[in-house]
Each structure stands twice: as C-alpha cells, then as structure tokens.
PDB file of N, CA and C in Angstrom:
ATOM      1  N   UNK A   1     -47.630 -18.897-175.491  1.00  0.00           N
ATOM      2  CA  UNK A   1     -46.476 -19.756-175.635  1.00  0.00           C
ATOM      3  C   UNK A   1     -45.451 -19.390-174.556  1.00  0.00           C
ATOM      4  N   UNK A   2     -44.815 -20.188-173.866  1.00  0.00           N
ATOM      5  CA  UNK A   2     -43.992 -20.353-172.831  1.00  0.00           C
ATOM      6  C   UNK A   2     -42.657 -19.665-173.277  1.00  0.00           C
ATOM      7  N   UNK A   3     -41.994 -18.846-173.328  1.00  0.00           N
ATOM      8  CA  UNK A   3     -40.597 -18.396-173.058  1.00  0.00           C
ATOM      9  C   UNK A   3     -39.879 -18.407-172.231  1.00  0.00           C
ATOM     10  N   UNK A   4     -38.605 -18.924-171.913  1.00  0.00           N
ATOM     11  CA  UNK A   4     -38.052 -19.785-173.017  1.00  0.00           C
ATOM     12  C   UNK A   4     -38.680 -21.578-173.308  1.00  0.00           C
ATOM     13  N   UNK A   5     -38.732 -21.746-173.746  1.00  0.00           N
ATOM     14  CA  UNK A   5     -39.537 -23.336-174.175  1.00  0.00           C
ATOM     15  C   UNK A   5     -38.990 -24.517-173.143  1.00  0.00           C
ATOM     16  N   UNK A   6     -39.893 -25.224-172.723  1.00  0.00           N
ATOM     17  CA  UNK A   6     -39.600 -26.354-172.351  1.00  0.00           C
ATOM     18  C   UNK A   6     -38.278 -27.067-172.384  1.00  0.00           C
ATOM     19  N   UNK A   7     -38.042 -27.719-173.579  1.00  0.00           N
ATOM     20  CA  UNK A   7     -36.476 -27.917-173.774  1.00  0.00           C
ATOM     21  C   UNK A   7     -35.565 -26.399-173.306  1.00  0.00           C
ATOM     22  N   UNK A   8     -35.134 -25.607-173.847  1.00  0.00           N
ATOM     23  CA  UNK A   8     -34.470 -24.679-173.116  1.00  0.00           C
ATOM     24  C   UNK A   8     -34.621 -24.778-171.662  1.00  0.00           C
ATOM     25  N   UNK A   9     -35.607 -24.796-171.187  1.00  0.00           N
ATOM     26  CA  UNK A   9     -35.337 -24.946-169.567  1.00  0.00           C
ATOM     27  C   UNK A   9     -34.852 -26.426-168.951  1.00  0.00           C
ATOM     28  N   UNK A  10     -35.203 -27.509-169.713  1.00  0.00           N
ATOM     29  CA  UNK A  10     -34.493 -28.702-169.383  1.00  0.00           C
ATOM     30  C   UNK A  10     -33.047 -28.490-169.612  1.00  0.00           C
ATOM     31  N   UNK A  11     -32.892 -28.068-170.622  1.00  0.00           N
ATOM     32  CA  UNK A  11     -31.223 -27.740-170.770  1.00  0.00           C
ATOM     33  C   UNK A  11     -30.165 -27.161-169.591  1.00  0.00           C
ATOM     34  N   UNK A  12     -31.303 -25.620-169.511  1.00  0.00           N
ATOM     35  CA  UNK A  12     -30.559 -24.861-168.151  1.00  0.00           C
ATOM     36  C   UNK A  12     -30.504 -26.008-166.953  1.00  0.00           C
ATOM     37  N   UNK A  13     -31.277 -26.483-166.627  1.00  0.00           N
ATOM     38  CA  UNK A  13     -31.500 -27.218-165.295  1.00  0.00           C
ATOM     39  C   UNK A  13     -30.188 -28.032-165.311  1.00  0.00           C
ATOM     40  N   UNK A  14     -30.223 -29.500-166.339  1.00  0.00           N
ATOM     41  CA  UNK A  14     -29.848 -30.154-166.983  1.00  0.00           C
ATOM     42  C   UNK A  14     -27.951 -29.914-167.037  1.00  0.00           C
ATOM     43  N   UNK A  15     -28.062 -28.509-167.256  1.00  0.00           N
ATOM     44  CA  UNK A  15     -26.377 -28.141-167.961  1.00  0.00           C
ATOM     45  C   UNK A  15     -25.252 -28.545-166.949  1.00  0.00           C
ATOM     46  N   UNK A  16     -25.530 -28.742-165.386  1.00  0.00           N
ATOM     47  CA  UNK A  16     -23.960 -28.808-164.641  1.00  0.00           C
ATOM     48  C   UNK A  16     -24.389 -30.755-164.416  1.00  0.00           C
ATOM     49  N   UNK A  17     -25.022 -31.558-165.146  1.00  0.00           N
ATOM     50  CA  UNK A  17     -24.725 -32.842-165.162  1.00  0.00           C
ATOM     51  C   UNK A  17     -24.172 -33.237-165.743  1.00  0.00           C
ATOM     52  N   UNK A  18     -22.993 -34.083-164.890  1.00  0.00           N
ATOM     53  CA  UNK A  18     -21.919 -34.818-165.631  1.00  0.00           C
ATOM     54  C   UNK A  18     -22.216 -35.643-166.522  1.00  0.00           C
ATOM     55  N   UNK A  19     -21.178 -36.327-168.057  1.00  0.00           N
ATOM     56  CA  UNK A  19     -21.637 -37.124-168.693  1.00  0.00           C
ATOM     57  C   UNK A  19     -21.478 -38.676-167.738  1.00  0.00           C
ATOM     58  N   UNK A  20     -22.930 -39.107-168.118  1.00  0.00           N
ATOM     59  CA  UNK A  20     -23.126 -40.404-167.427  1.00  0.00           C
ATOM     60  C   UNK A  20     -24.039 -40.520-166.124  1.00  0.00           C
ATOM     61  N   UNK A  21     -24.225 -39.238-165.984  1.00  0.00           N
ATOM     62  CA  UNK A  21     -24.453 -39.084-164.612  1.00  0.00           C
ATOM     63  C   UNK A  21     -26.181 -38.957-165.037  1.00  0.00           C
ATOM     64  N   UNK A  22     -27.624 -39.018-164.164  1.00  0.00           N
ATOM     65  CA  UNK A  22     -28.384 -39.116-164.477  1.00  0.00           C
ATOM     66  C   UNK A  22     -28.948 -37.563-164.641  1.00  0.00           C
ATOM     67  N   UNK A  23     -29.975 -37.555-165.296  1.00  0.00           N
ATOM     68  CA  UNK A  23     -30.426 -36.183-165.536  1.00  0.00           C
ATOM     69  C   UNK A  23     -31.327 -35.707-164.134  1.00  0.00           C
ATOM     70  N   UNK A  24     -31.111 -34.421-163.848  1.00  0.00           N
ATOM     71  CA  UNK A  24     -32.312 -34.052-162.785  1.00  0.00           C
ATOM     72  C   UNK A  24     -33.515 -33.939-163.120  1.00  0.00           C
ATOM     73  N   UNK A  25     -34.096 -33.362-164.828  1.00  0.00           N
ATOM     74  CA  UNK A  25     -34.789 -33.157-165.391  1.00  0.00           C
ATOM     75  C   UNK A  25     -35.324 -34.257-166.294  1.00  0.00           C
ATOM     76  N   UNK A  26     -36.185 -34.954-166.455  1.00  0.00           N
ATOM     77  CA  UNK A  26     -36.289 -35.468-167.607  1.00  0.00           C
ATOM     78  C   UNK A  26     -37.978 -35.120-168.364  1.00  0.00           C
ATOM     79  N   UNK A  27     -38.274 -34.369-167.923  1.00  0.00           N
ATOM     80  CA  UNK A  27     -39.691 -34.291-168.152  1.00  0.00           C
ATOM     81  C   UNK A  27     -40.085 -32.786-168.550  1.00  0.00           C
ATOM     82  N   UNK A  28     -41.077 -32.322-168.949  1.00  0.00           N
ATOM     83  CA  UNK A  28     -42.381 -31.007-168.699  1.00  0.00           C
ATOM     84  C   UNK A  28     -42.592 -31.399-167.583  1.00  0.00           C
ATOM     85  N   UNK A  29     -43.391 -32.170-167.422  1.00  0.00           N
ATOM     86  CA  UNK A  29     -43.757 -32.363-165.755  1.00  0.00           C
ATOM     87  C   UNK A  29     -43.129 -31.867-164.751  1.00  0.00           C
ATOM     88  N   UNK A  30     -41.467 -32.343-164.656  1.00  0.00           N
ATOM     89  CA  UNK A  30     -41.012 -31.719-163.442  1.00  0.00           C
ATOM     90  C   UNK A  30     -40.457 -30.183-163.475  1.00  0.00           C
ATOM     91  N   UNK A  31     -40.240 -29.438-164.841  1.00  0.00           N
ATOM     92  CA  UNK A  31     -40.569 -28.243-164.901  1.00  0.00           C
ATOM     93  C   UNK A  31     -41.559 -27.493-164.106  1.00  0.00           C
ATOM     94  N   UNK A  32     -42.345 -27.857-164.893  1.00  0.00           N
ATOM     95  CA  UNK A  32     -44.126 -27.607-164.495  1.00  0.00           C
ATOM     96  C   UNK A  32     -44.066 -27.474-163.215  1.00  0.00           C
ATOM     97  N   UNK A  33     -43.995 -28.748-162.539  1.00  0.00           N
ATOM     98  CA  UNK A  33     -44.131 -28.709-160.757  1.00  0.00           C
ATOM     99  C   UNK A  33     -42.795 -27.544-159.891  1.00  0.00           C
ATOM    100  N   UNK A  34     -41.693 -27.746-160.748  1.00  0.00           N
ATOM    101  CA  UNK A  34     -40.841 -27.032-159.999  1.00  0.00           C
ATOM    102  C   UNK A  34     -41.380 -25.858-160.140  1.00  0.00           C
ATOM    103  N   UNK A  35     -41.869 -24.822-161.047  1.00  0.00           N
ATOM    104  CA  UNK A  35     -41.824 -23.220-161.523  1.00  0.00           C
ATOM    105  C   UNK A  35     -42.650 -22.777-160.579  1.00  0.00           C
ATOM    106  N   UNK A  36     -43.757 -24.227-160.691  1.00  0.00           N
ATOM    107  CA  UNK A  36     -45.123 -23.785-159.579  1.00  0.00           C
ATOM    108  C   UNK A  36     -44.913 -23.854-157.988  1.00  0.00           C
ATOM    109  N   UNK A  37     -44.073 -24.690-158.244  1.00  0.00           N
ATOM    110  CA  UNK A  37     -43.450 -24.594-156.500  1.00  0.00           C
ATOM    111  C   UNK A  37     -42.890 -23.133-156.277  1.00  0.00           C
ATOM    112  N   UNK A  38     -41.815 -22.767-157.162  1.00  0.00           N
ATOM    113  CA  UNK A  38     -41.477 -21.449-156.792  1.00  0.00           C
ATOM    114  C   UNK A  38     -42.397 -20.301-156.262  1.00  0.00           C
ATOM    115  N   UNK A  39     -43.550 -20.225-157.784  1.00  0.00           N
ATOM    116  CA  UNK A  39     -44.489 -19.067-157.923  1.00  0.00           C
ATOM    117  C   UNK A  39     -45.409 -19.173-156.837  1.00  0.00           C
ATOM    118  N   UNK A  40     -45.632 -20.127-155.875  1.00  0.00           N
ATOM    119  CA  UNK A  40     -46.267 -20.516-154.585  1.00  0.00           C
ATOM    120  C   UNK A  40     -45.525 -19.792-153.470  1.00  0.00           C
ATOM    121  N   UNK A  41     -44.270 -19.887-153.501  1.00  0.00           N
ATOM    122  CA  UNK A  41     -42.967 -19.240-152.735  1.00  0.00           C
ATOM    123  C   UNK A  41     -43.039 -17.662-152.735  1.00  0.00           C
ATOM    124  N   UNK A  42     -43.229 -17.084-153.977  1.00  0.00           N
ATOM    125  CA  UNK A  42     -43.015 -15.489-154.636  1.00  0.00           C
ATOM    126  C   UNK A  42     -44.629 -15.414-153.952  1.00  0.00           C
ATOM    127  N   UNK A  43     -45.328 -15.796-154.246  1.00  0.00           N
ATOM    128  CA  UNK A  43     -46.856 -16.033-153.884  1.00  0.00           C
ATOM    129  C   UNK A  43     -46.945 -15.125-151.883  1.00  0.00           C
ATOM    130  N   UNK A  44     -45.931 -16.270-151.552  1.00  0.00           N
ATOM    131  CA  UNK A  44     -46.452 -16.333-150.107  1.00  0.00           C
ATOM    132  C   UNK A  44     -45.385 -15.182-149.580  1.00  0.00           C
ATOM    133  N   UNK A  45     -44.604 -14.621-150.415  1.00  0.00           N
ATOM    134  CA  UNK A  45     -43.629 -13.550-149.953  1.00  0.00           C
ATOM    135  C   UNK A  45     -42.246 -13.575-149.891  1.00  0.00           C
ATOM    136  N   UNK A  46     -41.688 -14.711-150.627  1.00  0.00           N
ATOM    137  CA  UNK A  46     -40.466 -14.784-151.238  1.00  0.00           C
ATOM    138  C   UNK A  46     -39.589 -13.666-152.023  1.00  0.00           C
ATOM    139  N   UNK A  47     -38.769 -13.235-151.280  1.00  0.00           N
ATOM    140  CA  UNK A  47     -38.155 -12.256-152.505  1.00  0.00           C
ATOM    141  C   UNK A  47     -38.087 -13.051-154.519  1.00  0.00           C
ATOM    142  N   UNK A  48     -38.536 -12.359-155.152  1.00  0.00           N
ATOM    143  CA  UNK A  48     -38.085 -12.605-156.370  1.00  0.00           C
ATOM    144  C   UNK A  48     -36.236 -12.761-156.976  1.00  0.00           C
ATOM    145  N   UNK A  49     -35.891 -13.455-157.667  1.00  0.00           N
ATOM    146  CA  UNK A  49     -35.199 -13.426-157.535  1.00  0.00           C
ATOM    147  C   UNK A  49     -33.948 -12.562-159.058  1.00  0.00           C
ATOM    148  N   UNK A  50     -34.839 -12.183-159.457  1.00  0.00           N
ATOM    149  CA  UNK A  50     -34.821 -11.373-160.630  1.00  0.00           C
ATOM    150  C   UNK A  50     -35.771 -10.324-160.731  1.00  0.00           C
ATOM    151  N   UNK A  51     -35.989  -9.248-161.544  1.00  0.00           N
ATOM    152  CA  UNK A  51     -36.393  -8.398-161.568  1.00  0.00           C
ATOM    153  C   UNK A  51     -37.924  -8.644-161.715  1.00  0.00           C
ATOM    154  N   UNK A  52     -38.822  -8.784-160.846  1.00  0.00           N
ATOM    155  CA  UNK A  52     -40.247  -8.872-161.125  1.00  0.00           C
ATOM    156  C   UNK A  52     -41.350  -8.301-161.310  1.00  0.00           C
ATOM    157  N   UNK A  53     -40.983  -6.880-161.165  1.00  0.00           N
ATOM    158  CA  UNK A  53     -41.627  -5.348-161.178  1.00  0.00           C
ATOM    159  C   UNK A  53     -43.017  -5.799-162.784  1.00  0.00           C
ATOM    160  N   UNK A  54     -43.925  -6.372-162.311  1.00  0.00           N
ATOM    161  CA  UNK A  54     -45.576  -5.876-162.964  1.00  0.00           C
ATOM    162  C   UNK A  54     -45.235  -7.229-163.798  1.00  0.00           C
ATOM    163  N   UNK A  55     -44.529  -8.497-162.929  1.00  0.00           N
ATOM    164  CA  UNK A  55     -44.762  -9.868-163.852  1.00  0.00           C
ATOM    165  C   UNK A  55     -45.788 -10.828-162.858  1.00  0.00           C
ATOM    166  N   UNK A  56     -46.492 -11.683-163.298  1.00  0.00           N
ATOM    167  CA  UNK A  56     -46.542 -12.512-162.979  1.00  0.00           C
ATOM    168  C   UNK A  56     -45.887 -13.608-161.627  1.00  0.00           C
ATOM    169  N   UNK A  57     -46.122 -14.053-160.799  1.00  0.00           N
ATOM    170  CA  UNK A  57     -45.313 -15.093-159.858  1.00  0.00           C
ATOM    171  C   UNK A  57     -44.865 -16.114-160.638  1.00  0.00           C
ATOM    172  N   UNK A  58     -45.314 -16.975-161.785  1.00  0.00           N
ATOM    173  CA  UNK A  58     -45.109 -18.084-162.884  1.00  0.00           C
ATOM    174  C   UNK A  58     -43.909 -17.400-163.401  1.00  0.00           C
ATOM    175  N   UNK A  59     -44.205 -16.480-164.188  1.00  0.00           N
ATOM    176  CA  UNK A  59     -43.051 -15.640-165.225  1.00  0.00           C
ATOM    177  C   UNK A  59     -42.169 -15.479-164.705  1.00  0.00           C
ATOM    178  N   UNK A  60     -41.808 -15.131-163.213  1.00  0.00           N
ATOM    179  CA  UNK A  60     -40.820 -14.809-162.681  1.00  0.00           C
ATOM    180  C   UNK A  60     -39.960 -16.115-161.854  1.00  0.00           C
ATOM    181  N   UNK A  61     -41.055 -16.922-161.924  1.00  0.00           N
ATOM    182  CA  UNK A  61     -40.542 -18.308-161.333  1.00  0.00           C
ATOM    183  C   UNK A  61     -39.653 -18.688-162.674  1.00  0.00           C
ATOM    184  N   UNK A  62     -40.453 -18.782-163.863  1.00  0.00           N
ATOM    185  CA  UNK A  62     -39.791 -19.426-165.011  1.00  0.00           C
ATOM    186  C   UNK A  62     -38.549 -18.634-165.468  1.00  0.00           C
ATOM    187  N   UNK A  63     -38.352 -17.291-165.189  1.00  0.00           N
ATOM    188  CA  UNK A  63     -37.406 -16.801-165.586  1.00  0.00           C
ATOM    189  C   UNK A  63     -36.333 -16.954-164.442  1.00  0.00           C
ATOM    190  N   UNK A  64     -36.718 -16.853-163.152  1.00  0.00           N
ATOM    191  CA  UNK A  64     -35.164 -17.342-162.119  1.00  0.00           C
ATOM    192  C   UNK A  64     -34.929 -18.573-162.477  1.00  0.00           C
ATOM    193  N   UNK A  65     -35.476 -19.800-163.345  1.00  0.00           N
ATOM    194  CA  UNK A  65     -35.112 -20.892-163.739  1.00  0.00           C
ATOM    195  C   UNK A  65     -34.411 -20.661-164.632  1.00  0.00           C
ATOM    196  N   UNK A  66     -34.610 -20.462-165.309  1.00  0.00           N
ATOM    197  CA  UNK A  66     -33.561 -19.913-166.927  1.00  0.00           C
ATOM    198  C   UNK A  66     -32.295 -19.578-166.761  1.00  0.00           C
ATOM    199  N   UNK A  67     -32.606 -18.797-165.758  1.00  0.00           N
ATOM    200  CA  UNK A  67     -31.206 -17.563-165.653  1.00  0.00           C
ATOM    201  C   UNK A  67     -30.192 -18.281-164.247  1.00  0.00           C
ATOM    202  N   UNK A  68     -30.746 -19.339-163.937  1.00  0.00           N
ATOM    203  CA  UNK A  68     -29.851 -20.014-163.302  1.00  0.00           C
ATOM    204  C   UNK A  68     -30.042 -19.790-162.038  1.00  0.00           C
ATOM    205  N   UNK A  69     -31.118 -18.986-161.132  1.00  0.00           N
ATOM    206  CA  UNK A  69     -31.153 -17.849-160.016  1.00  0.00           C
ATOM    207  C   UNK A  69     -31.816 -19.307-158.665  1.00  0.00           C
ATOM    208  N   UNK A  70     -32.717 -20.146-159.185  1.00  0.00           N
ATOM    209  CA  UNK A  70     -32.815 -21.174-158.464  1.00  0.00           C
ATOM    210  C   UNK A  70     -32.655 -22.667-159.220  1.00  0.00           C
ATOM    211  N   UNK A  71     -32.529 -23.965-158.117  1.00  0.00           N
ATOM    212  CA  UNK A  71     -31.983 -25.192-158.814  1.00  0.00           C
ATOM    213  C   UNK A  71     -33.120 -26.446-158.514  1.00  0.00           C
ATOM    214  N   UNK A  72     -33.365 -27.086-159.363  1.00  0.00           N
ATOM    215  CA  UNK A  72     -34.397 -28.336-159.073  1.00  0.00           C
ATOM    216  C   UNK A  72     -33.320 -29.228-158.497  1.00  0.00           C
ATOM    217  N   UNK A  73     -33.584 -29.825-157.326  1.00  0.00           N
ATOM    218  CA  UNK A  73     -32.781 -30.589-156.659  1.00  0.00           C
ATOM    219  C   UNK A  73     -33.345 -31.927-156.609  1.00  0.00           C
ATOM    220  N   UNK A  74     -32.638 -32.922-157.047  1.00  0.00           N
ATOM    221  CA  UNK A  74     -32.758 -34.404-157.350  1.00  0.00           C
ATOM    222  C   UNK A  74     -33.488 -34.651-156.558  1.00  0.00           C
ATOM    223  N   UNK A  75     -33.700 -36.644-156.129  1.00  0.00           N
ATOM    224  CA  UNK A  75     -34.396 -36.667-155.014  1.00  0.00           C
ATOM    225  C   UNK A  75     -33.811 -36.919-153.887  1.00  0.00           C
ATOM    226  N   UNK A  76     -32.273 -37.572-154.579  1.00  0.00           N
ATOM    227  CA  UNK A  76     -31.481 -37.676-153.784  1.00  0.00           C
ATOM    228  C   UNK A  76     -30.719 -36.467-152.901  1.00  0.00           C
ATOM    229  N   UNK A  77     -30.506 -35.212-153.703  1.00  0.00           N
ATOM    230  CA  UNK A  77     -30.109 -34.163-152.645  1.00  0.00           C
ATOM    231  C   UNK A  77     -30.833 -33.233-151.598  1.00  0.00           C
ATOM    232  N   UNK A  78     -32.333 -33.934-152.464  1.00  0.00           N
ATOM    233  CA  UNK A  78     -33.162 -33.795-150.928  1.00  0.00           C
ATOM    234  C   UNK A  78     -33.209 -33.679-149.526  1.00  0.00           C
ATOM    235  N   UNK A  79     -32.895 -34.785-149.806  1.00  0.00           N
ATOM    236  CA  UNK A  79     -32.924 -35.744-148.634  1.00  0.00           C
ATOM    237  C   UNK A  79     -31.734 -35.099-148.078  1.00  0.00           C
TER     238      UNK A  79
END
C-alpha cells in the first residue's frame, strides 16, 4: 500500500490552487507519471531531495512529493 495515499498526494500537489482556478492534479495517473518521472531523475543521478539513505528511487520520489520538495507543473507552465 502506497504511503501517503493517492488522495493525500493530490491534496499536497493540489494545496497552493486558488479557489476557481483549475486543479494541476486531477488524477492517479498524473501522480503515477509524475513520481516516475522523478524516480527516473534519482535513477540517472539526481540528488534526492530528502533523506534517501537504503530507499527506493519511487519512495523517495513519492516522499519529495508529499513534503512539498518538488512541483507537478501544469501544461501551461511548461511551456
């Protein structure tokens, strides 16, 4: 089981959108793709961005999500 859960991480992501304003998150899916984008990053030699000492690249992706340490960026601030 995933810690912290799905919803909890939509939330974190989710939390500095204004009311009215559209969500960055609306899915598992774009969780999913974002954490794995990271753990690809930690993968290829990315500093971690939290303490990662004997975790996982996923675990540590999902936990700098949580803790606020990286941001899923719309599609618009992409660009």
């Amino acid at each position: 089981m995933l810690h912290p859960s799905y919803s909890d991480l939509m939330k974190v992501v989710n939390s500095e959108v204004e009311p009215g304003e559209a969500k960055v998150v609306n899915s598992r899916y774009s969780i999913v793709m974002a954490t794995a984008k990271r753990a690809r990053q930690i993968i290829s030699g990315d500093e971690p961005l939290v303490n990662g000492a004997g975790k996982k690249p996923l675990s540590v992706a999902v936990e700098e999500l949580n803790e606020s340490k990286i941001k899923i960026l719309s599609d618009d601030e992409e660009e």
